[in-house]
Protein backbone atom coordinates (compact mmCIF):
# COMPACT_ATOMS: atom_id res chain seq x y z
CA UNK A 1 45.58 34.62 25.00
CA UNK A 2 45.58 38.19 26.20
CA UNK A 3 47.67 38.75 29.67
CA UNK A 4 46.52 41.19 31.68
CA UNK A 5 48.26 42.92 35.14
CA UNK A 6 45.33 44.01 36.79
CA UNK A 7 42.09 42.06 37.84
CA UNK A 8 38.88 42.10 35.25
CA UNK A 9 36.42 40.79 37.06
CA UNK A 10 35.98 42.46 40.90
CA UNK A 11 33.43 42.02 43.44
CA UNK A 12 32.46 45.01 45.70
CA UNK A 13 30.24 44.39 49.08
CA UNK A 14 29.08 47.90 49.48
CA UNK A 15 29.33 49.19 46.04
CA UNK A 16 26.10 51.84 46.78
CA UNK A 17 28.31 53.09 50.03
CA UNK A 18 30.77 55.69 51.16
CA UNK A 19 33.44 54.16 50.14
CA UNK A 20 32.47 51.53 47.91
CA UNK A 21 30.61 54.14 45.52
CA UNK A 22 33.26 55.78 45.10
CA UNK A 23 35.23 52.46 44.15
CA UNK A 24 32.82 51.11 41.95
CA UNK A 25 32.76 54.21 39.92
CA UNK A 26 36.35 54.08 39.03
CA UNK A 27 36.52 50.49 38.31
CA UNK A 28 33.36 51.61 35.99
CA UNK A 29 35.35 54.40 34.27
CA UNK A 30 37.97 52.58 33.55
CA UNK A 31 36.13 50.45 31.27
CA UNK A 32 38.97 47.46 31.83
CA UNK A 33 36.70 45.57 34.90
CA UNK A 34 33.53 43.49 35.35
CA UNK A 35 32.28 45.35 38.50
CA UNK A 36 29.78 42.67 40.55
CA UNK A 37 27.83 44.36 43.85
CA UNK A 38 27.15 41.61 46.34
CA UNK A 39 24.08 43.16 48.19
CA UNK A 40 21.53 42.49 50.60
CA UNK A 41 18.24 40.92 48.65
CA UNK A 42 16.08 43.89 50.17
CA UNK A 43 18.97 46.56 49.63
CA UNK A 44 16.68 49.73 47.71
CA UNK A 45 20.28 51.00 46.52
CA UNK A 46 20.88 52.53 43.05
CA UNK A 47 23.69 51.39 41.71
CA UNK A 48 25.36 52.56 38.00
CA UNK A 49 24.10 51.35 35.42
CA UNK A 50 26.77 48.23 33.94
CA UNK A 51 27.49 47.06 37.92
CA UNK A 52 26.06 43.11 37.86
CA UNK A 53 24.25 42.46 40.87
CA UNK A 54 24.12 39.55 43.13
CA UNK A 55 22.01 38.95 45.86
CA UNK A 56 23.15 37.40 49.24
CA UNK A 57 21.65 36.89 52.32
CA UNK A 58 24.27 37.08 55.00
CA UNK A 59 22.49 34.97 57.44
CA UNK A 60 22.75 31.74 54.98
CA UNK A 61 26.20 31.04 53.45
CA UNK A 62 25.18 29.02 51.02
CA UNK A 63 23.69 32.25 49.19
CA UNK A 64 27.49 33.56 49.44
CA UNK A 65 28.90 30.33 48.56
CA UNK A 66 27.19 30.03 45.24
CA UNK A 67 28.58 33.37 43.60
């Protein structure tokens, strides 16, 4: 089993934003992370191409929950 000493799989809310874009493009580059953008359902944001998406709607928890 492989040990690693950093995290693979990371979860950005706000991956298309100031900060977050910036973020999600280094954890992109590095090619050592599964980058997942938690976003609004009716978020228009382009986000890079290998980012998973998952929808949320922050006004029912159970949308968050199941992630």
């Amino acid at each position: 089993m492989a040990s690693f000493n950093y995290s693979k799989d990371v979860a950005i809310v706000g991956a298309g934003g100031k900060s977050g874009s910036h973020m999600t493009k280094f954890l992109l580059d590095t090619r050592k992370h599964n980058v997942t953008a938690i976003t609004r359902a009716d978020s228009k944001t382009k986000l890079p191409q290998g980012v998973n998406v998952k929808q949320v709607d922050y006004n029912d928890p159970s949308t968050i929950s199941r992630l």
